[in-house]
N, C-alpha and C. Protein backbone atom coordinates (compact mmCIF):
# COMPACT_ATOMS: atom_id res chain seq x y z
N UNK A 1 -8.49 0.64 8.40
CA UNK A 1 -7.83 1.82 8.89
C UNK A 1 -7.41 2.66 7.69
N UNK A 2 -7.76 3.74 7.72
CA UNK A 2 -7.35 4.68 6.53
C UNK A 2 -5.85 5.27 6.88
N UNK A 3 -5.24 5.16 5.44
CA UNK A 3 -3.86 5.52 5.77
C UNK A 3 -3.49 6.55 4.82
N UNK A 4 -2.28 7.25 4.82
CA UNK A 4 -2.05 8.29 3.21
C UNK A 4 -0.99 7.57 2.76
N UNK A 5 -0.85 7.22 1.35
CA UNK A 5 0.05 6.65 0.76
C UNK A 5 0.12 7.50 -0.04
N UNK A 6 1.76 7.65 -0.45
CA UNK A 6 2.53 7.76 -1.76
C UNK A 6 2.92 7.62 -2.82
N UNK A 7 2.52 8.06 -3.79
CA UNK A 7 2.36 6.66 -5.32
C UNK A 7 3.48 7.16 -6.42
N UNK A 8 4.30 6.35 -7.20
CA UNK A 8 4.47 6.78 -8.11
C UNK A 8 4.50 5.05 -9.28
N UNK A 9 4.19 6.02 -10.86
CA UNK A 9 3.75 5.41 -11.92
C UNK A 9 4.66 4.28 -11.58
N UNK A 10 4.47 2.50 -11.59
CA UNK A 10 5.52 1.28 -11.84
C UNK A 10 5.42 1.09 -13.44
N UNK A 11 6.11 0.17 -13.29
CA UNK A 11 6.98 -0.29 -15.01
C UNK A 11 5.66 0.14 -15.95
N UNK A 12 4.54 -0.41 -15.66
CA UNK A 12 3.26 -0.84 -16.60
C UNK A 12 2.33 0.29 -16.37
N UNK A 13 2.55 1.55 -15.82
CA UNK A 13 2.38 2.70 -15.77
C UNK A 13 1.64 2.84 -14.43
N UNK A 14 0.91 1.87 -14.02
CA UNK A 14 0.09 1.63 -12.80
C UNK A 14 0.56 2.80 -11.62
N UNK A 15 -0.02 3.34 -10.82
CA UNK A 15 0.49 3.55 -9.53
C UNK A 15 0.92 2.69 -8.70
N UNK A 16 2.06 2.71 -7.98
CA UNK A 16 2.37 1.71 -7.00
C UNK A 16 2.77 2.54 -5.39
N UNK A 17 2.53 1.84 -4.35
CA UNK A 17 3.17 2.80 -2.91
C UNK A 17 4.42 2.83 -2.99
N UNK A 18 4.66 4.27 -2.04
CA UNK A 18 6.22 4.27 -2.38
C UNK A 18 6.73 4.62 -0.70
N UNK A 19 5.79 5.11 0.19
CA UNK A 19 5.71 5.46 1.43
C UNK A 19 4.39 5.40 1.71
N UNK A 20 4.09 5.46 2.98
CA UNK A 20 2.77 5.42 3.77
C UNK A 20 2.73 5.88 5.22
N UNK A 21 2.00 6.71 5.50
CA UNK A 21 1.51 7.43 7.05
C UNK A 21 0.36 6.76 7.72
N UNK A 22 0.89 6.11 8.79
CA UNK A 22 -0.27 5.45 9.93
C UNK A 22 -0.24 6.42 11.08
N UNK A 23 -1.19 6.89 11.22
CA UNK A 23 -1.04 8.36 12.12
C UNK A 23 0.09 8.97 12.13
N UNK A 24 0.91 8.91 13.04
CA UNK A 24 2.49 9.46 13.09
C UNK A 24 3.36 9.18 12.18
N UNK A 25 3.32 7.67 12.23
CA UNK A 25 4.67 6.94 11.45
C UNK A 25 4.57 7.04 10.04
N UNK A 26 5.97 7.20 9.51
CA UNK A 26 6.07 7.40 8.22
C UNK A 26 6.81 6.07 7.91
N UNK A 27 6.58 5.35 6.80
CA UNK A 27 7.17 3.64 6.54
C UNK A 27 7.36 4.14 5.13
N UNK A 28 8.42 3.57 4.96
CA UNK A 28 8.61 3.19 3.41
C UNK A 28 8.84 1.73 2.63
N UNK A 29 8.07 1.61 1.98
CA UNK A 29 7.60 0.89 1.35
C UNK A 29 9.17 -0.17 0.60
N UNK A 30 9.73 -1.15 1.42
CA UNK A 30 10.88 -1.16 0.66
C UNK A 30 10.73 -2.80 -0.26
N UNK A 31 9.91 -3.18 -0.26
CA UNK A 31 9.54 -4.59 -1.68
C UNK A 31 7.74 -4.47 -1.31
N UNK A 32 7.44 -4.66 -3.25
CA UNK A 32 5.87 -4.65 -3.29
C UNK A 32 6.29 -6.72 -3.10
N UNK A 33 5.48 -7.62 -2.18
CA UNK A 33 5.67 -8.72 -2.62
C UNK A 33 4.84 -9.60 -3.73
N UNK A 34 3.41 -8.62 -3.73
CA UNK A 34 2.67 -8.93 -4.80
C UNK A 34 1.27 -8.25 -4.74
N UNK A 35 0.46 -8.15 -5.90
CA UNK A 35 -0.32 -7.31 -6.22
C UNK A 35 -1.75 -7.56 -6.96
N UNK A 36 -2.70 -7.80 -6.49
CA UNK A 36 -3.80 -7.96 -7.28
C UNK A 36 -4.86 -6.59 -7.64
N UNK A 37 -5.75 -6.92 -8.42
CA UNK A 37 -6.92 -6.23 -8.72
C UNK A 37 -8.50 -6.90 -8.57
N UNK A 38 -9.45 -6.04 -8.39
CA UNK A 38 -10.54 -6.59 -8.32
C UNK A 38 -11.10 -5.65 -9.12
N UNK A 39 -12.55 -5.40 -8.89
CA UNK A 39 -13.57 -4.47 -10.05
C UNK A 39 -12.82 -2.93 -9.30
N UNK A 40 -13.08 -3.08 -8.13
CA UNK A 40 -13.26 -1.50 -7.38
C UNK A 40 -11.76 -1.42 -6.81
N UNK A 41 -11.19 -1.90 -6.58
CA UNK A 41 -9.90 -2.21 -5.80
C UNK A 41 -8.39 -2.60 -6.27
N UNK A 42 -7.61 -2.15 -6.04
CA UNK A 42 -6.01 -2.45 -5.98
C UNK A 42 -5.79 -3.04 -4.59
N UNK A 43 -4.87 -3.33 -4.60
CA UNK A 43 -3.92 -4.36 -3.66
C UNK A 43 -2.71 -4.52 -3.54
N UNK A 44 -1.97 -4.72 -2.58
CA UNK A 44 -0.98 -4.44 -2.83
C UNK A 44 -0.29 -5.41 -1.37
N UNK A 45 0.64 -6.06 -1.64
CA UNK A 45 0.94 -6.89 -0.12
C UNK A 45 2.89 -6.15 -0.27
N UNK A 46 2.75 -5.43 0.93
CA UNK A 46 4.27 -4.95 0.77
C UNK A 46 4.87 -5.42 2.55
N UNK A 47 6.14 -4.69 2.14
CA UNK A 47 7.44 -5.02 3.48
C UNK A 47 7.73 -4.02 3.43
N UNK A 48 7.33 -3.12 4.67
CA UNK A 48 8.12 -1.85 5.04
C UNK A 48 9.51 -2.11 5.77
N UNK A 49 10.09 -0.68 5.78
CA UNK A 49 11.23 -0.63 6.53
C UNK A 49 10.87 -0.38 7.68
N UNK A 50 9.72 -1.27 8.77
CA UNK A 50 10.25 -2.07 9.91
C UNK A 50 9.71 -2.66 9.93
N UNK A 51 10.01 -3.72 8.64
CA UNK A 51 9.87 -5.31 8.33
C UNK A 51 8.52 -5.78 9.06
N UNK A 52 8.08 -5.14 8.84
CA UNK A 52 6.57 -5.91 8.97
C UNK A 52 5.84 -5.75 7.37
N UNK A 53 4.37 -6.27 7.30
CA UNK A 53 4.54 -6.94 6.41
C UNK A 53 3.10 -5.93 6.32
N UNK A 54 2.21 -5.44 5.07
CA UNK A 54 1.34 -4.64 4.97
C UNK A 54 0.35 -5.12 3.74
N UNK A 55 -0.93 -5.44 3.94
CA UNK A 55 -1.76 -4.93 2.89
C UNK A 55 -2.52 -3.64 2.77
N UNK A 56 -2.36 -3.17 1.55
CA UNK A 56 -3.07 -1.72 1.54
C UNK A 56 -4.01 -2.07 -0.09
N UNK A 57 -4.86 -1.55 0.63
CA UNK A 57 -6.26 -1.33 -0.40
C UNK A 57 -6.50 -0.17 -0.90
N UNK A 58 -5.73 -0.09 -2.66
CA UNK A 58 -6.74 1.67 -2.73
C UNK A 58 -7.94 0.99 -3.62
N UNK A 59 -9.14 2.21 -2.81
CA UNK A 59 -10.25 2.10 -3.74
C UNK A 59 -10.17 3.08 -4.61
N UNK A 60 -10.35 2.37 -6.21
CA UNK A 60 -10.46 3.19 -7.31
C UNK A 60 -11.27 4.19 -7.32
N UNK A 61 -12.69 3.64 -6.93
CA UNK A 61 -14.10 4.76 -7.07
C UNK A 61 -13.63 5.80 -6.19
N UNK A 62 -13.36 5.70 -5.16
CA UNK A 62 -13.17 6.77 -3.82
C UNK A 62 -11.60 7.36 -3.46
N UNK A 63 -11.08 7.38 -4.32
CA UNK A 63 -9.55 7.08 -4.60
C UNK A 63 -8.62 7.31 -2.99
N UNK A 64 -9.46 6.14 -2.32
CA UNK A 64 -8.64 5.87 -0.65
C UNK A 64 -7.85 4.76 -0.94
N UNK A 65 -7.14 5.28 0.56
CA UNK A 65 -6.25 4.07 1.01
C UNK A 65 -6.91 3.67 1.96
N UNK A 66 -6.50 2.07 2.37
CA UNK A 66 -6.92 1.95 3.54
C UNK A 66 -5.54 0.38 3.81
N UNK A 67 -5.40 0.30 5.26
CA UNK A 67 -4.80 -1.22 5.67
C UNK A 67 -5.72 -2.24 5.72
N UNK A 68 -5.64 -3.25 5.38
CA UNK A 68 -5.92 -4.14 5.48
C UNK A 68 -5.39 -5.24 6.19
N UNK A 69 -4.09 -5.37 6.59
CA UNK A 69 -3.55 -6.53 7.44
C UNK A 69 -2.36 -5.88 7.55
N UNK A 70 -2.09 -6.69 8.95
CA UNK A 70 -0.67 -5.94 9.32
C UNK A 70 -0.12 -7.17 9.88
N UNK A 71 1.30 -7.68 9.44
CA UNK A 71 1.41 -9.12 10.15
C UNK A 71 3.22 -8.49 10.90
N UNK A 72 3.77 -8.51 12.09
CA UNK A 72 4.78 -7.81 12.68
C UNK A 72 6.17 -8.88 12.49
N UNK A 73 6.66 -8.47 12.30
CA UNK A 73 8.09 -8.98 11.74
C UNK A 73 8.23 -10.29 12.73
């Protein structure tokens, strides 16, 4: 599912989410719980403020977002 996320630079200059839009809803992003990389891809496993739990995928090449898992409080 493609989503719009919000980025600003973290400690190590990286982009990190800071909010995110799933059609209507606006979530903010309130703990990253952890974060990988691949060749093409970022990652990102966060806890919005309504505690559900989010992976979001940006692709580097195509510079999208997208969800990846959604697990509900």
């Amino acid at each position: 599912m493609d989503i719009t996320v919000r980025t600003t630079p973290g400690a190590a200059g990286a982009l990190e989410p800071v909010d995110f839009r799933i059609g209507p809803r606006q979530l903010h992003v309130l703990e990253i719980l952890d974060r990988w990389l691949s060749a093409a891809h970022s990652y990102f496993k966060v806890r919005a403020d309504d505690g559900a739990l989010y992976i979001l995928r940006h692709d580097l090449l195509q510079a999208r977002w997208e969800m990846t898992l959604f697990q509900a409080p």
